[in-house]
Protein backbone atom coordinates (compact mmCIF):
# COMPACT_ATOMS: atom_id res chain seq x y z
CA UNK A 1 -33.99 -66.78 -51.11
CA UNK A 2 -33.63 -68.92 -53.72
CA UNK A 3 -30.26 -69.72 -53.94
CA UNK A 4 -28.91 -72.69 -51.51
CA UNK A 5 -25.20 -71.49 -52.43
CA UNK A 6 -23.45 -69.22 -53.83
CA UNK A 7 -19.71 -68.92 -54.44
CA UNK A 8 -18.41 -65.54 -55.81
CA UNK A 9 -14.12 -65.92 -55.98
CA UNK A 10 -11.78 -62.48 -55.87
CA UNK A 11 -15.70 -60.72 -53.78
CA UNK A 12 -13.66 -58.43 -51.94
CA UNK A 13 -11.33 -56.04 -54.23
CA UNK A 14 -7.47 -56.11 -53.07
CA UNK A 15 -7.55 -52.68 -51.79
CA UNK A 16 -10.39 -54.03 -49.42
CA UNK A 17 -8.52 -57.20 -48.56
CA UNK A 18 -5.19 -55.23 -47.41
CA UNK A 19 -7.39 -53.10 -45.26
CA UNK A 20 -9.13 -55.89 -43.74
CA UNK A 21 -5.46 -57.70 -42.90
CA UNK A 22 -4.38 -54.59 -41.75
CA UNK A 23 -7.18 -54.16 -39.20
CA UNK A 24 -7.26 -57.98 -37.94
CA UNK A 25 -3.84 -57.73 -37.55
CA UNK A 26 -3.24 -54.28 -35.88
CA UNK A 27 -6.60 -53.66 -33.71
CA UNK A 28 -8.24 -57.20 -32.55
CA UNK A 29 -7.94 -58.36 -29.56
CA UNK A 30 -8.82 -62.11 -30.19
CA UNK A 31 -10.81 -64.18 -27.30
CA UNK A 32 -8.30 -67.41 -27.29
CA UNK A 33 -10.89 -69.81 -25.43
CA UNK A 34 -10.76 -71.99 -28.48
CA UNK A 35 -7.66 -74.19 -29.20
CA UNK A 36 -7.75 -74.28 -32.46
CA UNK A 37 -8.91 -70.84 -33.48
CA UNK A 38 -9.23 -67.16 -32.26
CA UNK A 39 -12.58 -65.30 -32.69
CA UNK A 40 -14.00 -62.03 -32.27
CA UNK A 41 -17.78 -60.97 -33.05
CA UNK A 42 -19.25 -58.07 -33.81
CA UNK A 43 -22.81 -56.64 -34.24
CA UNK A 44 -25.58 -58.32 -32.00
CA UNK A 45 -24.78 -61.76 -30.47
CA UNK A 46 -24.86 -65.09 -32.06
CA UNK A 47 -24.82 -67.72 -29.23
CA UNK A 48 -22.63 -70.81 -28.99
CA UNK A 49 -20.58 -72.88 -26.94
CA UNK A 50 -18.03 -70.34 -25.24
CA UNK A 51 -19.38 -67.47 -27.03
CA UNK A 52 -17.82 -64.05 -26.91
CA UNK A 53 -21.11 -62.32 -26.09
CA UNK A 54 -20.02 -58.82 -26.18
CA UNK A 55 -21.96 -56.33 -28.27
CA UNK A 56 -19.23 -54.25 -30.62
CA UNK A 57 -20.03 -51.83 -33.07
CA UNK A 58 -19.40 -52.57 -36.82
CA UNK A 59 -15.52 -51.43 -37.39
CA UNK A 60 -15.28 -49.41 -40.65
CA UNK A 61 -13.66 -52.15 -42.84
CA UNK A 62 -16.44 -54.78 -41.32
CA UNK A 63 -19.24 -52.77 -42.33
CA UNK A 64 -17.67 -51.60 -45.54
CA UNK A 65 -17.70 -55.69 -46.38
CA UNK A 66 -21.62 -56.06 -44.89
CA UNK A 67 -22.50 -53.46 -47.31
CA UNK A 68 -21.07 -55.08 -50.05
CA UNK A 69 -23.08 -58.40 -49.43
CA UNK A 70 -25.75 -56.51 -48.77
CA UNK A 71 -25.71 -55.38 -52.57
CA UNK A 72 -24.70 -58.70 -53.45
CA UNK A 73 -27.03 -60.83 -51.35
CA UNK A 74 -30.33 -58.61 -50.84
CA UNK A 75 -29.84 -59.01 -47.40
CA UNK A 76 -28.35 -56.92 -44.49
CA UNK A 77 -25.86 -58.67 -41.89
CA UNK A 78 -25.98 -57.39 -38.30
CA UNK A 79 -23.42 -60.28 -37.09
CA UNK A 80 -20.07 -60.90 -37.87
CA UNK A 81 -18.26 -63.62 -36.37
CA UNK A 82 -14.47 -63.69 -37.38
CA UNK A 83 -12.45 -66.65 -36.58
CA UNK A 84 -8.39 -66.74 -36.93
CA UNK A 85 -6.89 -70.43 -38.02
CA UNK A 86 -3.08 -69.68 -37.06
CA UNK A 87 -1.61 -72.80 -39.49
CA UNK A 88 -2.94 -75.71 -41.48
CA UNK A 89 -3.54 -78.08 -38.98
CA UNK A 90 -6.10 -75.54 -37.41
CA UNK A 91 -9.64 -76.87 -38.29
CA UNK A 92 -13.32 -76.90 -37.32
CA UNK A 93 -15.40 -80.21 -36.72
CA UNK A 94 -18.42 -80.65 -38.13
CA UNK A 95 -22.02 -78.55 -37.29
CA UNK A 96 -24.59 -77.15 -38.46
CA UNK A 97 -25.63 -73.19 -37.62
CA UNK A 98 -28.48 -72.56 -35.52
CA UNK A 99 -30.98 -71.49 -37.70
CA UNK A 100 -33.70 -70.61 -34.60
CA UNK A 101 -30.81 -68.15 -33.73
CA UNK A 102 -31.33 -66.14 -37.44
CA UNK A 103 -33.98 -64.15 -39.50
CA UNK A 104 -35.79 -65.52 -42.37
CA UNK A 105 -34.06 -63.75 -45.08
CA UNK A 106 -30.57 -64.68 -43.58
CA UNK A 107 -27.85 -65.60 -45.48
CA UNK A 108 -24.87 -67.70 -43.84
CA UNK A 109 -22.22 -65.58 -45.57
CA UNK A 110 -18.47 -66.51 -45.27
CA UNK A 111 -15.49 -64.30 -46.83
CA UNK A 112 -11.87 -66.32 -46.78
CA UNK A 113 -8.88 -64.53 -47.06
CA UNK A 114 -5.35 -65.62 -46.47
CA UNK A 115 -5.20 -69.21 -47.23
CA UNK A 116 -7.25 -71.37 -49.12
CA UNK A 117 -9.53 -74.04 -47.29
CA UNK A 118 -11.84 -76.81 -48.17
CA UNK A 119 -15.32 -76.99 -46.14
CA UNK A 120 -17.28 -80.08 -46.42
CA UNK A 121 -20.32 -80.90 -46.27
CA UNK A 122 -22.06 -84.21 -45.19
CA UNK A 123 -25.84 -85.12 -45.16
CA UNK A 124 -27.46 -85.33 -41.80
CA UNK A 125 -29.34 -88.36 -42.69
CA UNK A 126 -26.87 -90.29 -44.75
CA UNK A 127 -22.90 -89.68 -43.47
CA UNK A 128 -21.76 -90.86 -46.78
CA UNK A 129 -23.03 -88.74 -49.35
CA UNK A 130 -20.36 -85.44 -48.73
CA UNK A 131 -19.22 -82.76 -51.15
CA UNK A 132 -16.57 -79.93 -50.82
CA UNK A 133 -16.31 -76.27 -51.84
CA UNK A 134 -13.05 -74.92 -52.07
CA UNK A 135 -12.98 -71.09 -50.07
CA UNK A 136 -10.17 -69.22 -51.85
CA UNK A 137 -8.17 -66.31 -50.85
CA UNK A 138 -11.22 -62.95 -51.19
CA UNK A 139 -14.06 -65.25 -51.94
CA UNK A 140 -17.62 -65.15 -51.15
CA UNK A 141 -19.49 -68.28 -49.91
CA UNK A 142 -23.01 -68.36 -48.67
CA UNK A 143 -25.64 -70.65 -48.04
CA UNK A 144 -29.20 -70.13 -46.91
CA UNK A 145 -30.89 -71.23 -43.91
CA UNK A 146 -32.59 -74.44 -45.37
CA UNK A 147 -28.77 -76.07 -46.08
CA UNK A 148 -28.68 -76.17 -42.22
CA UNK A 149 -31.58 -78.85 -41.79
CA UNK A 150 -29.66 -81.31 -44.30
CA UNK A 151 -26.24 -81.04 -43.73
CA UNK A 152 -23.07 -80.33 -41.15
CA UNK A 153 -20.20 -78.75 -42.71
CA UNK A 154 -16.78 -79.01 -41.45
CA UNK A 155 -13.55 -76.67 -42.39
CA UNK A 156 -10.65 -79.47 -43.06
CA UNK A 157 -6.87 -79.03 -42.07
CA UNK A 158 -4.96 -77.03 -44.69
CA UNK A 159 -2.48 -78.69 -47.05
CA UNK A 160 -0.43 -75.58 -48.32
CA UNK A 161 3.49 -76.08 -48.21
CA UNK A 162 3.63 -72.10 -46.77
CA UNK A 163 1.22 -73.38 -43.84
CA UNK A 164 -0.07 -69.65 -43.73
CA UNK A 165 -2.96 -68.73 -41.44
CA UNK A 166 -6.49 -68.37 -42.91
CA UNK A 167 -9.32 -65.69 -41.50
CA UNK A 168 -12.91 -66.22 -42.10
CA UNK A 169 -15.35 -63.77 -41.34
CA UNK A 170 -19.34 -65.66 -41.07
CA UNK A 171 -21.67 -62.56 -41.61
CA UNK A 172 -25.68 -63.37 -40.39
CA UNK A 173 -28.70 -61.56 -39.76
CA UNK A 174 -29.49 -62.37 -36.01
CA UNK A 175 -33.14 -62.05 -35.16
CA UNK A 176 -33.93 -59.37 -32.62
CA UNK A 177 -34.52 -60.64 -29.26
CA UNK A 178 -35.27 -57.71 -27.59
């Protein structure tokens, strides 16, 4: 695990994108405990404040995508956490993923689709030195475990004049606890 990023635009094919809209938007049903986002997870458990902690079964579209970051990354996802932003002025503050939570060859793995977003990243030990990567419509974004210890990244409101929603599905390999 080399890499600390990588960014891969137009990752998922279109035919794979429509499917993917199709199934978020005709077979989820979202947990709403978070105001500025729905979720839903699949695969084993990755805990956090007001998890969903349900067990599902990869869909066939979900898996479909694991598979293809699994040729991609060299590693195999057994968690997919999917969150919903409904309109631009959804957002998520900044954190950092709980790396005690994942295996050693994890990847954090996010694939955007609907609108573009920028995340951000700031240092842990000095707030002022931040960067952005700009997650576009089918990308692939991931970052290994190490990028946790030295920064908090943070998805920032949307600035699109449609003010469409934006889906982004965070795939990790959660250690086995059992």
């Amino acid at each position: 695990m080399n890499n600390r990023f990588i960014l891969k635009y137009h990752f998922l094919n279109f035919s794979i994108r429509n499917k993917l809209v199709y199934f978020l938007e005709n077979n989820v049903e979202w947990n709403t405990t978070f105001y500025s986002r729905k979720t839903i997870t699949y695969g084993l458990p990755y805990v956090y404040e007001n998890a969903d902690l349900i067990f599902r079964e990869f869909p066939s579209i979900i898996n479909e995508i694991a598979v293809a970051i699994q040729n991609e990354l060299g590693f195999t996802p057994n968690n997919c956490l999917i969150n919903f932003y409904n309109d631009n002025d959804s957002k998520m503050g900044y954190h950092s993923d709980d790396i005690k939570q994942l295996s050693d060859e994890s990847y954090i793995v996010i694939i955007s689709i609907l609108n573009d977003r920028i995340l951000r990243f700031r240092n842990k030990s000095n707030k002022d030195f931040t960067f952005d990567i700009e997650l576009k419509d089918s990308s692939l974004f991931a970052m290994n475990i190490d990028v946790q210890k030295y920064f908090v990244h943070s998805l920032l409101k949307g600035n699109d004049s449609e003010n469409k929603p934006r889906v982004s599905l965070t795939f990790r390999k959660i250690k086995k606890t059992y």
